[in-house]
Protein backbone atom coordinates (compact mmCIF):
# COMPACT_ATOMS: atom_id res chain seq x y z
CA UNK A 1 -23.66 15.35 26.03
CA UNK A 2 -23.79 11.98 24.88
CA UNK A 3 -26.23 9.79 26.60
CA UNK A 4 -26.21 6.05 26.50
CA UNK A 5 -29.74 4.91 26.42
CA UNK A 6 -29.06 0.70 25.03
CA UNK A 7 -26.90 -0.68 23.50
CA UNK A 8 -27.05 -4.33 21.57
CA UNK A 9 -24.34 -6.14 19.88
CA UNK A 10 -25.86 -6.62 16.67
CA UNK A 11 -23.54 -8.49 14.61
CA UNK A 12 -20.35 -10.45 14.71
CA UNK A 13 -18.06 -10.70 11.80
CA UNK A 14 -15.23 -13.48 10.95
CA UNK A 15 -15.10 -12.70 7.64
CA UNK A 16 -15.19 -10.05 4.89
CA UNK A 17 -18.34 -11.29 2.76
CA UNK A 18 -20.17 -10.59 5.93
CA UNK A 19 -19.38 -6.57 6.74
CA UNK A 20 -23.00 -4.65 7.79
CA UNK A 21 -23.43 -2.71 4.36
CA UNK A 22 -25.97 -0.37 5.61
CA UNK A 23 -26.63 4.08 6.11
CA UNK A 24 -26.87 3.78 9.92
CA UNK A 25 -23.38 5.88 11.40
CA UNK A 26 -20.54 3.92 12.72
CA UNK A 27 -17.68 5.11 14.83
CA UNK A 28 -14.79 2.37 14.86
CA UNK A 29 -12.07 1.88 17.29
CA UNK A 30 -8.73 0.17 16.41
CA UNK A 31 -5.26 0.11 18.09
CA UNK A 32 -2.35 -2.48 18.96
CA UNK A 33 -3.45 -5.45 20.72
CA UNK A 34 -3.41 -4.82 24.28
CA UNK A 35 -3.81 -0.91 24.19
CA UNK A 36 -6.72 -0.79 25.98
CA UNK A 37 -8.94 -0.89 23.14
CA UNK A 38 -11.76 -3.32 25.01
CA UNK A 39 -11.79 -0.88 28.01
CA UNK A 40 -12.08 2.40 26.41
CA UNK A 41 -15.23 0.87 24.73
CA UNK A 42 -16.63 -0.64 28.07
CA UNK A 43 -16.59 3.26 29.60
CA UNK A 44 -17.57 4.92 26.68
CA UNK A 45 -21.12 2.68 26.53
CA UNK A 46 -21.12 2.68 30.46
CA UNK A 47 -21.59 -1.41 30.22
CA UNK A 48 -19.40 -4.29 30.04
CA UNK A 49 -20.22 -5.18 26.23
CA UNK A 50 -16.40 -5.97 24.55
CA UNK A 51 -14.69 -8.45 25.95
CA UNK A 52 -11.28 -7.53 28.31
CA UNK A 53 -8.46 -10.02 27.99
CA UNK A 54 -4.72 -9.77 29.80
CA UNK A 55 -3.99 -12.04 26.68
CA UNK A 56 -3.14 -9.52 23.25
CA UNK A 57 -4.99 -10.28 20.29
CA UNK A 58 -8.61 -11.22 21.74
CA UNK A 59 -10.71 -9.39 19.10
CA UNK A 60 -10.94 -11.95 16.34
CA UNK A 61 -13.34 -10.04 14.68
CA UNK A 62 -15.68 -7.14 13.75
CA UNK A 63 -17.76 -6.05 16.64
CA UNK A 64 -21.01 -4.03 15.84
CA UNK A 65 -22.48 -2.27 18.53
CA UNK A 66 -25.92 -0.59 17.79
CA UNK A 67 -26.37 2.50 20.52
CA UNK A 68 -29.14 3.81 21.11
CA UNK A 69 -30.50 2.44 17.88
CA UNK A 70 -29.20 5.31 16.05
CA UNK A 71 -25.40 4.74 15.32
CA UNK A 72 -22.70 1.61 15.73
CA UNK A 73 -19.72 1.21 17.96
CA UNK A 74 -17.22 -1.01 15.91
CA UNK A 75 -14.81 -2.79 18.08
CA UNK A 76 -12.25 -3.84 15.25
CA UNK A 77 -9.25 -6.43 15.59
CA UNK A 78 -5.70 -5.17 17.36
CA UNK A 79 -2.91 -5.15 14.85
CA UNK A 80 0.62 -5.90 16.37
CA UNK A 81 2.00 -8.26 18.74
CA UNK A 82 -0.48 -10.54 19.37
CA UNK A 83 0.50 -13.98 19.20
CA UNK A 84 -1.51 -15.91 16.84
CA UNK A 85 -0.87 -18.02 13.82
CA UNK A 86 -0.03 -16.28 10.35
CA UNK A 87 -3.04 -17.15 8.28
CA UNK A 88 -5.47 -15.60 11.27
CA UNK A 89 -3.34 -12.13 10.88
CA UNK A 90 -4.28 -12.41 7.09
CA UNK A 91 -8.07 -13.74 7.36
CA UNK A 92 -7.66 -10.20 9.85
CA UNK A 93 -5.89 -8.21 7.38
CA UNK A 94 -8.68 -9.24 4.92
CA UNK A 95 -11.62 -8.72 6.98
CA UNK A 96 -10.04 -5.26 7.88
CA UNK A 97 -9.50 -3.92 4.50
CA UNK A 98 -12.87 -4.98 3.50
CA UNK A 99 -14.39 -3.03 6.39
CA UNK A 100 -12.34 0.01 5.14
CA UNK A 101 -13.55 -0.39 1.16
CA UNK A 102 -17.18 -1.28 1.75
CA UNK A 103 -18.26 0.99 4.41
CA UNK A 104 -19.98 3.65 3.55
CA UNK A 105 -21.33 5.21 6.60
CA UNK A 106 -17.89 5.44 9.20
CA UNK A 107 -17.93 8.36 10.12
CA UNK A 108 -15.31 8.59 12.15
CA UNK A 109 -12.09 5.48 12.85
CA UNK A 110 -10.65 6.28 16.41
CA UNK A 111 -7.24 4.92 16.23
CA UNK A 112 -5.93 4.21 20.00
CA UNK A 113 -1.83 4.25 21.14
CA UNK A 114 -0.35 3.90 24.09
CA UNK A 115 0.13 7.07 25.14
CA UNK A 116 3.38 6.30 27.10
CA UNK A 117 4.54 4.90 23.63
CA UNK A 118 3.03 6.29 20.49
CA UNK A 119 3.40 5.38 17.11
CA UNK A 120 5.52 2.42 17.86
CA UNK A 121 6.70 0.79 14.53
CA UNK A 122 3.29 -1.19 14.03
CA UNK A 123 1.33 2.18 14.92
CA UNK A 124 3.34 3.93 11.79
CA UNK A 125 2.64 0.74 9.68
CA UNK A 126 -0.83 0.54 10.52
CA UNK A 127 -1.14 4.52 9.55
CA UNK A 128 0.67 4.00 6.18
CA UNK A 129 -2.05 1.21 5.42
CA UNK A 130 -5.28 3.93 5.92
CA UNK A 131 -3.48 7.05 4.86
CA UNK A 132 -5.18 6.58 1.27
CA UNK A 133 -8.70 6.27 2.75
CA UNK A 134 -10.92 9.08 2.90
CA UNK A 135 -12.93 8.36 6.06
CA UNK A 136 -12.15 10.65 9.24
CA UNK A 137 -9.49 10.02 11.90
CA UNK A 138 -8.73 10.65 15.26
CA UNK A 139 -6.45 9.68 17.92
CA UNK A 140 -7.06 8.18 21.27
CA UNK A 141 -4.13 8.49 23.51
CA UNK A 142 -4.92 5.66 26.12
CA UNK A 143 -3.31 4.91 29.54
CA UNK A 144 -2.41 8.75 30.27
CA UNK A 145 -3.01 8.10 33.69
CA UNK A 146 0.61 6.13 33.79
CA UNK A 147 2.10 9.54 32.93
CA UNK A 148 2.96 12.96 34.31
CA UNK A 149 2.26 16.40 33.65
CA UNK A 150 5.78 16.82 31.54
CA UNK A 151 5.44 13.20 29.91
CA UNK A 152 1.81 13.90 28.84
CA UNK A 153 2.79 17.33 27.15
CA UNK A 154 5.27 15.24 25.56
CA UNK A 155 3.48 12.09 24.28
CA UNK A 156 0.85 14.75 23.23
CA UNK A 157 3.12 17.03 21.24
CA UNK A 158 5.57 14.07 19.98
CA UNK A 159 1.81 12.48 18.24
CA UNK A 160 0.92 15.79 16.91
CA UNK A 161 4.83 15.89 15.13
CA UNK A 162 3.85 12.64 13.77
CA UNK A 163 0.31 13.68 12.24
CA UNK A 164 2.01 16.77 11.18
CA UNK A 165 4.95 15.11 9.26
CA UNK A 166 1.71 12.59 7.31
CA UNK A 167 0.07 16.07 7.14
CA UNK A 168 -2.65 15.06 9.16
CA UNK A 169 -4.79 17.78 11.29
CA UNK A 170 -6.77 15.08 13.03
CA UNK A 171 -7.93 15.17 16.82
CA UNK A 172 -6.12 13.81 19.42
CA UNK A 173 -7.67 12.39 22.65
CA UNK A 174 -5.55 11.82 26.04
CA UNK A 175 -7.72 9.09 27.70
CA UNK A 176 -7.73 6.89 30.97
CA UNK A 177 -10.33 4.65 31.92
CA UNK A 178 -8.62 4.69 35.52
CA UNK A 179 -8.58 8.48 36.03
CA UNK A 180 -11.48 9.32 34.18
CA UNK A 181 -9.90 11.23 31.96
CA UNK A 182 -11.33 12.31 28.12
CA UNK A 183 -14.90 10.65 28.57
CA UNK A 184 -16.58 13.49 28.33
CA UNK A 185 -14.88 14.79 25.10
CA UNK A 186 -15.14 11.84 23.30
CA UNK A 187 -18.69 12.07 24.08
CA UNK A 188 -18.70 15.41 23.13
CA UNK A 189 -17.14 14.38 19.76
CA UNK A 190 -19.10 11.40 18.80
CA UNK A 191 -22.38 13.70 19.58
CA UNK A 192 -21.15 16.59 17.25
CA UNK A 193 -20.28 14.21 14.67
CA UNK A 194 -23.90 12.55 14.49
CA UNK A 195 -25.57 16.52 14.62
């Protein structure tokens, strides 16, 4: 089991001449603004480190998080609705693909839906973009406390017809900050990943 012994936010990046190039392991976490992307980060490191916003679009930038001074939590920017001016999507876009060229060392990108509504048009946009890159991927289903027993089973199997039809056989979290649910496997996960 994972255990969170410190954790210290290391670097912040605006743009994409600044990405950490360096061999320490980093496990990123993306999603539509206002999935719960902030959260799911704040229980995972048992700390309130990223910042929680009712307002989408709050993570302007690249977030490194060094844990236990052995790997980095990336909080990247929310894709989607958010409500900002054109050119700051790009300068995101930019800052994004550069993260996803230059890094050497992610090991994993956990990309987080909604699980009452995944792969909603900017979800199957976003996962067109990173198809082509070679890095590991998994799926975080977030807010599965907001469903029941039937609608889980189906938000879990409609994802999986999705990754099947991009022939993807990628892991696929259910997760609730709320409930509790899917800590521990994540946990699991990230601690398999690093050996």
């Amino acid at each position: 089991m994972l255990r969170i012994k410190s954790v210290e936010l290391v670097k912040t990046v605006y743009r994409a001449s600044d990405i950490l190039l360096d061999s320490i392991p980093q496990f990123a976490f993306v999603g539509r603004s206002n999935v719960g992307k902030s959260t799911l980060l704040n229980v995972l490191l048992n700390r309130r480190m990223a910042l929680v916003s009712s307002r989408p679009g709050k993570t302007r930038s690249v977030n490194y998080f060094l844990v236990n001074k052995l790997f980095y939590f990336v909080d990247l920017p929310g894709y989607g609705f958010a409500k900002v001016p054109p050119a700051e999507k790009e300068r995101w876009q930019k800052v994004m693909s550069a993260y996803f060229e230059k890094t050497t060392a992610l090991y994993m990108l956990f990309c987080l839906m909604d699980a009452r509504h995944p792969f909603v048009k900017s979800d199957r946009f976003f996962w067109e973009w990173i198809l082509p890159y070679p890095f590991s991927k998994a799926v975080v289903l977030t807010k599965s406390d907001k469903l029941n027993g039937m609608e889980k089973k189906r938000s879990l199997e409609q994802t999986q017809q999705v990754l099947e039809e991009m022939k993807m056989q990628i892991p696929v979290f259910p997760f609730s900050s709320l409930k509790r649910i899917g800590i521990d496997p994540l946990c699991n996960f990230v601690q398999e990943m690093l050996g």
